[in-house]
PDB file of N, CA and C in Angstrom:
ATOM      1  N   UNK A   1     -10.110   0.598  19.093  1.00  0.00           N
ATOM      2  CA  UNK A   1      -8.915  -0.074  19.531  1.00  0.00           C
ATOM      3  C   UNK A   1      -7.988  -0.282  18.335  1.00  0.00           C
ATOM      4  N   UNK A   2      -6.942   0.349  18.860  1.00  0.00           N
ATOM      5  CA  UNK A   2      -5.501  -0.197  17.123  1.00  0.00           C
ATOM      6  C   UNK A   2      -5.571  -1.288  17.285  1.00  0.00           C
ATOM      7  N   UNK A   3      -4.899  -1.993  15.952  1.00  0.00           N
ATOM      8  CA  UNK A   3      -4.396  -3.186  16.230  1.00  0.00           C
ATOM      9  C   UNK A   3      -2.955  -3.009  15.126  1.00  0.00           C
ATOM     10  N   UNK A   4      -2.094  -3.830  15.313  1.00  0.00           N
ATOM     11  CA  UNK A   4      -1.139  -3.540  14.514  1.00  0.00           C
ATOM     12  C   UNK A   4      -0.852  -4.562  13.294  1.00  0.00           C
ATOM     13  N   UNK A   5      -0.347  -4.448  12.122  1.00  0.00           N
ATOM     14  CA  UNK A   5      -0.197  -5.520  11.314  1.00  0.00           C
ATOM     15  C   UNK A   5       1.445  -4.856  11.064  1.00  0.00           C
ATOM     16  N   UNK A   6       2.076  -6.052  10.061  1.00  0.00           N
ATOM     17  CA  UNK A   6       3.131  -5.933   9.346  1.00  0.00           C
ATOM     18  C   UNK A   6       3.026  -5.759   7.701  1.00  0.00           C
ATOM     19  N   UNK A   7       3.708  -4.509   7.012  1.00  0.00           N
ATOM     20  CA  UNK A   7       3.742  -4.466   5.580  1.00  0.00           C
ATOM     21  C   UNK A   7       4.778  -3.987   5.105  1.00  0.00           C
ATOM     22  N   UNK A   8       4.810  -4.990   3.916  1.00  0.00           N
ATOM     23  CA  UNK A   8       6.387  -4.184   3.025  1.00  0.00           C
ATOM     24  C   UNK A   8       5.666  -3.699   1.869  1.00  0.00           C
ATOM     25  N   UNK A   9       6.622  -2.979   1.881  1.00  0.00           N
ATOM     26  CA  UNK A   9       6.115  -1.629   0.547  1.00  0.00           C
ATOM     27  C   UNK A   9       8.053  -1.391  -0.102  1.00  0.00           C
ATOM     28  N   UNK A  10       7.898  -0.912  -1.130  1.00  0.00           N
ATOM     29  CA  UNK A  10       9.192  -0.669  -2.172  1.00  0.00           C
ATOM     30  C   UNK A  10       9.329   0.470  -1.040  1.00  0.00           C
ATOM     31  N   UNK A  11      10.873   0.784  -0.803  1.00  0.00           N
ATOM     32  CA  UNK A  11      11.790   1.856  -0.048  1.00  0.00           C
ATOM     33  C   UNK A  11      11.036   3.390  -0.490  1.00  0.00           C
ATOM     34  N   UNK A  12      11.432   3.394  -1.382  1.00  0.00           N
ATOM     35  CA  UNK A  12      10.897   4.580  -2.268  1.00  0.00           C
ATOM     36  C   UNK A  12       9.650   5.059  -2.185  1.00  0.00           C
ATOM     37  N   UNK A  13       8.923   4.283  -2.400  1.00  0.00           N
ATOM     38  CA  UNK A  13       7.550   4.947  -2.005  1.00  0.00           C
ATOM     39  C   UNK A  13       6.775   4.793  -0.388  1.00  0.00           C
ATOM     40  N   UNK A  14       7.948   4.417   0.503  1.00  0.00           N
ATOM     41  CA  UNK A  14       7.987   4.706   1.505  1.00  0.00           C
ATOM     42  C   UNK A  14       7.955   5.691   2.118  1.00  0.00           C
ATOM     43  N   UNK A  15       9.324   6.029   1.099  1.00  0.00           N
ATOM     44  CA  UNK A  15       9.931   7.450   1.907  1.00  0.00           C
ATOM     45  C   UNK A  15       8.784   8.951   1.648  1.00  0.00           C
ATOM     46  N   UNK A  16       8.233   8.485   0.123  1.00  0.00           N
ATOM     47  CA  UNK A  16       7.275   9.410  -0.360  1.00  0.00           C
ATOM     48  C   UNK A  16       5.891   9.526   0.347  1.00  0.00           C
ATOM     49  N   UNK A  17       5.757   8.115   0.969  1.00  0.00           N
ATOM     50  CA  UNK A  17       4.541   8.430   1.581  1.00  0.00           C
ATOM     51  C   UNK A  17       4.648   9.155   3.367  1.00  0.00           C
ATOM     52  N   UNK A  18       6.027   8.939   3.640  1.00  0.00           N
ATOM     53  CA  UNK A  18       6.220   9.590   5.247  1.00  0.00           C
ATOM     54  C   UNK A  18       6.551  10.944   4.629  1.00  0.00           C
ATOM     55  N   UNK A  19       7.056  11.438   3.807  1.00  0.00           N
ATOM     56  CA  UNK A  19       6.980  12.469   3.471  1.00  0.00           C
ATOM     57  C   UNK A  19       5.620  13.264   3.226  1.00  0.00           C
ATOM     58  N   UNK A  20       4.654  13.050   2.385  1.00  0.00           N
ATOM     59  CA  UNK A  20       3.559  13.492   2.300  1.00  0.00           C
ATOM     60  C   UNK A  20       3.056  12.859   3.622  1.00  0.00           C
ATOM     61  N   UNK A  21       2.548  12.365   4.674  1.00  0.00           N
ATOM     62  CA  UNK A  21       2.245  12.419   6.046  1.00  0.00           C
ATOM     63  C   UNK A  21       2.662  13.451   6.684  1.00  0.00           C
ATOM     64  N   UNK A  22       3.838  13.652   6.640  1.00  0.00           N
ATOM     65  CA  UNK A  22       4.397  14.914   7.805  1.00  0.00           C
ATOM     66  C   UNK A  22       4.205  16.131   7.282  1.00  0.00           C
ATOM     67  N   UNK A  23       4.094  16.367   5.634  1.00  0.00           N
ATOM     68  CA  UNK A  23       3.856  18.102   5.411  1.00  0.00           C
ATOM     69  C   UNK A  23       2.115  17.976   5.621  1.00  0.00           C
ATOM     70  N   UNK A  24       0.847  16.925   5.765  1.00  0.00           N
ATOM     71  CA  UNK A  24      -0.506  16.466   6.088  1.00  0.00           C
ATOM     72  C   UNK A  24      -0.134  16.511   7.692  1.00  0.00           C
ATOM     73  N   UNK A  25       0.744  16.857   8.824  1.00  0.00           N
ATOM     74  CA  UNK A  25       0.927  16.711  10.122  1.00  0.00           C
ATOM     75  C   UNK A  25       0.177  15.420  10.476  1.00  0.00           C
ATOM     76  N   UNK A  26       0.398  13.917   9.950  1.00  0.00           N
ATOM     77  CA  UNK A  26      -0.252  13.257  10.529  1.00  0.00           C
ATOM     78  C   UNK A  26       1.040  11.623  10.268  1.00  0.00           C
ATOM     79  N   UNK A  27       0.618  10.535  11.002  1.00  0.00           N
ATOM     80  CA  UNK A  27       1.821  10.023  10.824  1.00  0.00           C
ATOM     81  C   UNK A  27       1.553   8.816   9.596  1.00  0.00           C
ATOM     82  N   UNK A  28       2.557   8.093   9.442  1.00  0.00           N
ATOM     83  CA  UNK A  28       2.124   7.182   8.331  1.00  0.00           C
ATOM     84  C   UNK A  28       1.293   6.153   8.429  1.00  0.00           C
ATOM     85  N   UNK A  29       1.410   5.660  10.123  1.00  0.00           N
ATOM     86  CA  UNK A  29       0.128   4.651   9.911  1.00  0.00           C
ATOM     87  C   UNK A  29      -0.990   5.145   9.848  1.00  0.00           C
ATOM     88  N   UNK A  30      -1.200   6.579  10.801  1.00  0.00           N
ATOM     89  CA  UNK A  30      -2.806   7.483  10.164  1.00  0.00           C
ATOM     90  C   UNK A  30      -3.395   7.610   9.058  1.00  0.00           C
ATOM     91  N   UNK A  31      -2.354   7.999   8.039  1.00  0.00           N
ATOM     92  CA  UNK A  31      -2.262   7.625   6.261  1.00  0.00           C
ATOM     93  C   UNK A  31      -3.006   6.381   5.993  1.00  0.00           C
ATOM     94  N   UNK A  32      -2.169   5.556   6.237  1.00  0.00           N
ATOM     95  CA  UNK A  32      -2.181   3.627   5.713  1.00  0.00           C
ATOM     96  C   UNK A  32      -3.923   3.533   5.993  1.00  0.00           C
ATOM     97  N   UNK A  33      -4.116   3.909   7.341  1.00  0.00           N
ATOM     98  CA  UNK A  33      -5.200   3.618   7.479  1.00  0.00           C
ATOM     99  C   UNK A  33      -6.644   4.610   7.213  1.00  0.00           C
ATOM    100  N   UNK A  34      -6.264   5.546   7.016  1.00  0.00           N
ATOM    101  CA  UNK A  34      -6.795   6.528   6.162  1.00  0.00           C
ATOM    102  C   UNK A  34      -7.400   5.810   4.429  1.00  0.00           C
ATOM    103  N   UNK A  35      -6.167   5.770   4.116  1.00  0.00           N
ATOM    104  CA  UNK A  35      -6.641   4.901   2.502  1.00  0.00           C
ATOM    105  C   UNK A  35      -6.825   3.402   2.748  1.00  0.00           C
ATOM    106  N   UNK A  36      -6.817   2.958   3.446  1.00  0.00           N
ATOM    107  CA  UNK A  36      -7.139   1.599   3.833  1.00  0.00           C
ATOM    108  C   UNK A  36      -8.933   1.314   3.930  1.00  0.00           C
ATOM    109  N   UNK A  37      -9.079   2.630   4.944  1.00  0.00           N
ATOM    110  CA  UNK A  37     -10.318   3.033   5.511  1.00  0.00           C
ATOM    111  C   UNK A  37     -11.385   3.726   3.842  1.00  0.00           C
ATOM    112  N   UNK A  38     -10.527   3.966   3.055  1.00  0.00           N
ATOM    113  CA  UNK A  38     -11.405   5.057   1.488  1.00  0.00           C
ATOM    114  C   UNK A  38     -11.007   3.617   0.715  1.00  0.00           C
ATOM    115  N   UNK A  39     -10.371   2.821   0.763  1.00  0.00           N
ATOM    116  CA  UNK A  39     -10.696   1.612  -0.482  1.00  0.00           C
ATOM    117  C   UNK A  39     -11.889   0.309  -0.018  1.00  0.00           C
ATOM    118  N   UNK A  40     -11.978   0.598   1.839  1.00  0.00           N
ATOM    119  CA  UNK A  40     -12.852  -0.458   1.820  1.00  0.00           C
ATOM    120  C   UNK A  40     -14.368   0.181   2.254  1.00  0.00           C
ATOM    121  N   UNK A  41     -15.023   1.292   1.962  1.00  0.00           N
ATOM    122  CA  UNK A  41     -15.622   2.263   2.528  1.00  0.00           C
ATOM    123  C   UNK A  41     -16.934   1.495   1.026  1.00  0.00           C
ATOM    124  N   UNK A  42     -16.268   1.484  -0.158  1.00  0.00           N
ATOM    125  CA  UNK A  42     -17.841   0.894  -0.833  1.00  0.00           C
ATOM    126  C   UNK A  42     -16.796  -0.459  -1.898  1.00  0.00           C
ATOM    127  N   UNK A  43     -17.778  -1.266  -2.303  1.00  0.00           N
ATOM    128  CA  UNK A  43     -17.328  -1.889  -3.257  1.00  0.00           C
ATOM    129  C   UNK A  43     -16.899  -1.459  -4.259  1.00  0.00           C
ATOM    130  N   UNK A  44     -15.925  -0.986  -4.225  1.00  0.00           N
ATOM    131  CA  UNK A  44     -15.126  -0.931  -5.820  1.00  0.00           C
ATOM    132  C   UNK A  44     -15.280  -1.963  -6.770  1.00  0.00           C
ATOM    133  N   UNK A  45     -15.036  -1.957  -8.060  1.00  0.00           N
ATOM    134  CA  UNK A  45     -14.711  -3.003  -8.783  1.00  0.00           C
ATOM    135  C   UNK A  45     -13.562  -3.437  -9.105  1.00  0.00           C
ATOM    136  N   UNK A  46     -12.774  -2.393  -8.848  1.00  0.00           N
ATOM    137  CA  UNK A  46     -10.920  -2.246  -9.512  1.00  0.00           C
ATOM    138  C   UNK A  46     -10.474  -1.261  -9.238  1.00  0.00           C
ATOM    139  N   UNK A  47      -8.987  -1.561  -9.237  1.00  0.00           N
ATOM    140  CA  UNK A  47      -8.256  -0.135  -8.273  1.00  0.00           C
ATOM    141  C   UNK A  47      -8.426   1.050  -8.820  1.00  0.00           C
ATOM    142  N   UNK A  48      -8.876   0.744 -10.015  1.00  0.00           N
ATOM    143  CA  UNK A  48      -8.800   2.387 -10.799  1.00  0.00           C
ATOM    144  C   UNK A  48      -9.979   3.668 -10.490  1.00  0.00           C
ATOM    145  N   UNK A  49     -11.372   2.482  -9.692  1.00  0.00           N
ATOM    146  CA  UNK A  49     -11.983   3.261  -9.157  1.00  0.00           C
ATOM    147  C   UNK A  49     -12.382   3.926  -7.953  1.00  0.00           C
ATOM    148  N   UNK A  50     -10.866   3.805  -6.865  1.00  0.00           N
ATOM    149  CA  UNK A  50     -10.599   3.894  -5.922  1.00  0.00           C
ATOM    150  C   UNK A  50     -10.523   5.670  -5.720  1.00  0.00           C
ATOM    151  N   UNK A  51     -11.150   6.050  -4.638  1.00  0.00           N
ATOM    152  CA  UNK A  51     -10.625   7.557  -4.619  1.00  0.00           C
ATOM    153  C   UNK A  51      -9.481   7.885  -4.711  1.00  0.00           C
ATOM    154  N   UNK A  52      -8.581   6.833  -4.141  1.00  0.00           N
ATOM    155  CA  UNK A  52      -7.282   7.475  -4.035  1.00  0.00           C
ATOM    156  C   UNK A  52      -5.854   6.987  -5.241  1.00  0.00           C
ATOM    157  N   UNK A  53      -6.911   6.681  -5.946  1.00  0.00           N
ATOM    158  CA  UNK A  53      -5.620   6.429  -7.242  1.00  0.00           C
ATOM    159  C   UNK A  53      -4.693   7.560  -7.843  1.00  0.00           C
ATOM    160  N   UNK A  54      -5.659   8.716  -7.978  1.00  0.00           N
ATOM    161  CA  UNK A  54      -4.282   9.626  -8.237  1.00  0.00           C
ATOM    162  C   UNK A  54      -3.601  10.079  -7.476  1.00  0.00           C
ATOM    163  N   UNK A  55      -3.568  10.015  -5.846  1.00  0.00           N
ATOM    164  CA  UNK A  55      -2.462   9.970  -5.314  1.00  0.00           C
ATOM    165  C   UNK A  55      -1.661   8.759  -5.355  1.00  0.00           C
ATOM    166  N   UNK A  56      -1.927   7.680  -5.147  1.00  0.00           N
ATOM    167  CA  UNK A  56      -1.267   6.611  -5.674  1.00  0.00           C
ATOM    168  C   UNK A  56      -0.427   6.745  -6.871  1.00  0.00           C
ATOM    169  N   UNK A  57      -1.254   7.049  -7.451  1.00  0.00           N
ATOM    170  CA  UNK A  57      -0.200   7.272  -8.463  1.00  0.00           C
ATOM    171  C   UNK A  57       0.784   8.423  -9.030  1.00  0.00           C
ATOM    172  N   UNK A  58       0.404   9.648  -8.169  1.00  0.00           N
ATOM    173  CA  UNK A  58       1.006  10.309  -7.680  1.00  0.00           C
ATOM    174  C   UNK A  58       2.794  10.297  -7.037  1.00  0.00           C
ATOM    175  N   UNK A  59       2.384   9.273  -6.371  1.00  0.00           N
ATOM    176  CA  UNK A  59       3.501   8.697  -5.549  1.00  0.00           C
ATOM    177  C   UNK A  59       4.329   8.151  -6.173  1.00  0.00           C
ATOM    178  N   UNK A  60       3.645   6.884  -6.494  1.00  0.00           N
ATOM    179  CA  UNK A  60       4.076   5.721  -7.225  1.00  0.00           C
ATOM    180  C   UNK A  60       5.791   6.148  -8.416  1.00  0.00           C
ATOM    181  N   UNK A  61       6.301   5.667  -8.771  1.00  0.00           N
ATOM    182  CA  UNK A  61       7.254   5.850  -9.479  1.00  0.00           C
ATOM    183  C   UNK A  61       7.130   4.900 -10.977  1.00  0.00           C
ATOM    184  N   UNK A  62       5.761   5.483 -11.814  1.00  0.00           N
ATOM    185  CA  UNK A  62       5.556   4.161 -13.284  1.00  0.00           C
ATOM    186  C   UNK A  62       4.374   3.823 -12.863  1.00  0.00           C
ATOM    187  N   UNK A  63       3.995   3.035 -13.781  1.00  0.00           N
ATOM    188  CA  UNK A  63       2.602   2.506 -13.737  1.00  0.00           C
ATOM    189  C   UNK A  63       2.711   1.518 -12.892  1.00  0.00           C
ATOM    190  N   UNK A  64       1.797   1.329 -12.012  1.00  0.00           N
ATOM    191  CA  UNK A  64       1.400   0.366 -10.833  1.00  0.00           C
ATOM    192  C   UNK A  64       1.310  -1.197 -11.385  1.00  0.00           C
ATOM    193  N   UNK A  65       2.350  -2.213 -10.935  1.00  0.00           N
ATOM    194  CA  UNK A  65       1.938  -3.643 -11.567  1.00  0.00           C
ATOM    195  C   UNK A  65       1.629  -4.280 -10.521  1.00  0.00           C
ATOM    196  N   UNK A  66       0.427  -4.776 -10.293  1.00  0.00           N
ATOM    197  CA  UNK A  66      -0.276  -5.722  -9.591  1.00  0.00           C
ATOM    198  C   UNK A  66       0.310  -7.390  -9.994  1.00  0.00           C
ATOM    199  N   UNK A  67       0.347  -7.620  -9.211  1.00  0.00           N
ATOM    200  CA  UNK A  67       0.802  -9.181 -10.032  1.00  0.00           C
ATOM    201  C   UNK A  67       0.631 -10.159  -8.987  1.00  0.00           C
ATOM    202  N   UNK A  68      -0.278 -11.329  -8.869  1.00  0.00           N
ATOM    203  CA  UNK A  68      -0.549 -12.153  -7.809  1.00  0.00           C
ATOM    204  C   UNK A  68       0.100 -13.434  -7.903  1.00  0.00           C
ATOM    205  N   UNK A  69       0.692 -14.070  -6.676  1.00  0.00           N
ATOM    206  CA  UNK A  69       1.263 -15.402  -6.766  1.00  0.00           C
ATOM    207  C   UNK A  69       0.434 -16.690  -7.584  1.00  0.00           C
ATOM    208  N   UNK A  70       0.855 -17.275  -7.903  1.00  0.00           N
ATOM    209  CA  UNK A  70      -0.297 -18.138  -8.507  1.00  0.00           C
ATOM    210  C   UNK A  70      -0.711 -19.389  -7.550  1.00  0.00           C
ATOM    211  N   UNK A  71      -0.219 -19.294  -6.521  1.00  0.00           N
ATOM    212  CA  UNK A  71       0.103 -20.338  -5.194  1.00  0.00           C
ATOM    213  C   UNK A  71       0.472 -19.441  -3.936  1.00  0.00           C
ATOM    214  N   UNK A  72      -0.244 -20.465  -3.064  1.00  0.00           N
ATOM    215  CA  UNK A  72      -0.030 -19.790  -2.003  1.00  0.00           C
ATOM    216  C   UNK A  72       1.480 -20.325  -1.454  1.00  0.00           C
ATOM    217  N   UNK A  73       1.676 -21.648  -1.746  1.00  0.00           N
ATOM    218  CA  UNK A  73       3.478 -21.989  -2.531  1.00  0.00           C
ATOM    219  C   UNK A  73       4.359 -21.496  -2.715  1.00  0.00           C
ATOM    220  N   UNK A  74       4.172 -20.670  -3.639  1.00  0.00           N
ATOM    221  CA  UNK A  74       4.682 -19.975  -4.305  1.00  0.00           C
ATOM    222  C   UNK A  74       5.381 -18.257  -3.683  1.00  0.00           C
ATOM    223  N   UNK A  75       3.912 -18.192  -2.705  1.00  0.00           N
ATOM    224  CA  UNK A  75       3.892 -16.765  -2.456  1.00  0.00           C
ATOM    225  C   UNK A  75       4.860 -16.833  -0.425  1.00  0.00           C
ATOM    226  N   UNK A  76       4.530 -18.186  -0.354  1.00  0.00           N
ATOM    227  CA  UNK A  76       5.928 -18.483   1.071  1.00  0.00           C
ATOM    228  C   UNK A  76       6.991 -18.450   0.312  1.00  0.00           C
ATOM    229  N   UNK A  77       7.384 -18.928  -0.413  1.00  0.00           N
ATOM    230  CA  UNK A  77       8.841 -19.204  -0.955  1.00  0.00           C
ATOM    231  C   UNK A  77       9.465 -17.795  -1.362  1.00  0.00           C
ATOM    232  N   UNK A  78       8.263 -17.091  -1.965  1.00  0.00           N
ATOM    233  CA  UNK A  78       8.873 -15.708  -2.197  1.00  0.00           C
ATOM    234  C   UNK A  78       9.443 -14.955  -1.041  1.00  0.00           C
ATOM    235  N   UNK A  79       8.148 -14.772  -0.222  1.00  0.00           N
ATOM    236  CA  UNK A  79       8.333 -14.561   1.089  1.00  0.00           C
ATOM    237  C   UNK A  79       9.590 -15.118   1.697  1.00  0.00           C
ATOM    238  N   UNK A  80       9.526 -16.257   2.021  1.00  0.00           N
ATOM    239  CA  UNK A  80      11.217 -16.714   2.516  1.00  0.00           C
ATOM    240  C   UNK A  80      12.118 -16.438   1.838  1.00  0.00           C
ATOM    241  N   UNK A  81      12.338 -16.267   0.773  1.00  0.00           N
ATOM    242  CA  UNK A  81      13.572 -15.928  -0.044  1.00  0.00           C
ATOM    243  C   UNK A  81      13.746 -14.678   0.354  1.00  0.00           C
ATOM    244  N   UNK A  82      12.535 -13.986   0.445  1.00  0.00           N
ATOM    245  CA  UNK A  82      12.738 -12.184   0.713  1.00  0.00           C
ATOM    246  C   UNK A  82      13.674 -11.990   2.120  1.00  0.00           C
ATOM    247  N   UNK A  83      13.400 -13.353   2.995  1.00  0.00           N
ATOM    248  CA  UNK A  83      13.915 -12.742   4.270  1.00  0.00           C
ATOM    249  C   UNK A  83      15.396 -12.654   4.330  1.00  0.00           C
ATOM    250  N   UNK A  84      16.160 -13.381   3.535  1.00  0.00           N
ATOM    251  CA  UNK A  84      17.514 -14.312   3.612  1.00  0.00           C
ATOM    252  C   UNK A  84      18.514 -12.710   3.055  1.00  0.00           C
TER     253      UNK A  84
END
């Protein structure tokens, strides 16, 4: 059974990832959940030992910055500011 969620991702590597989906004939949430499905498949320790980092980074435009809210505070306010 699908279920659906909501995600923002940078424009850009949007467009790169519906792009690589459609020349793969498959669509982008098949993708999403494709590598969704290969990062939670064994315990990793860190993204770097993810199968799919060099496409990630592939994609990606620069080195990948992870960076976590330090509050969950913090991380609504961002959020709301994002919507405005």
């Amino acid at each position: 059974m699908d279920a659906k969620i909501t995600l923002s991702f940078d424009k850009d590597v949007i467009e790169k990832a519906k792009a690589y989906a459609k020349r793969n004939n498959m669509s982008l949430s098949r993708l999403t959940e494709y590598i969704l499905a290969q990062i939670t498949e064994k315990p990793y320790q860190n993204l770097d030992e993810l199968p799919i980092s060099d496409w990630v980074n592939s994609v990606a435009e620069g080195e990948a910055e992870y960076v976590r809210p330090t509050s969950r505070k913090k991380l609504k306010s961002e959020f709301m500011e994002s919507r405005k």
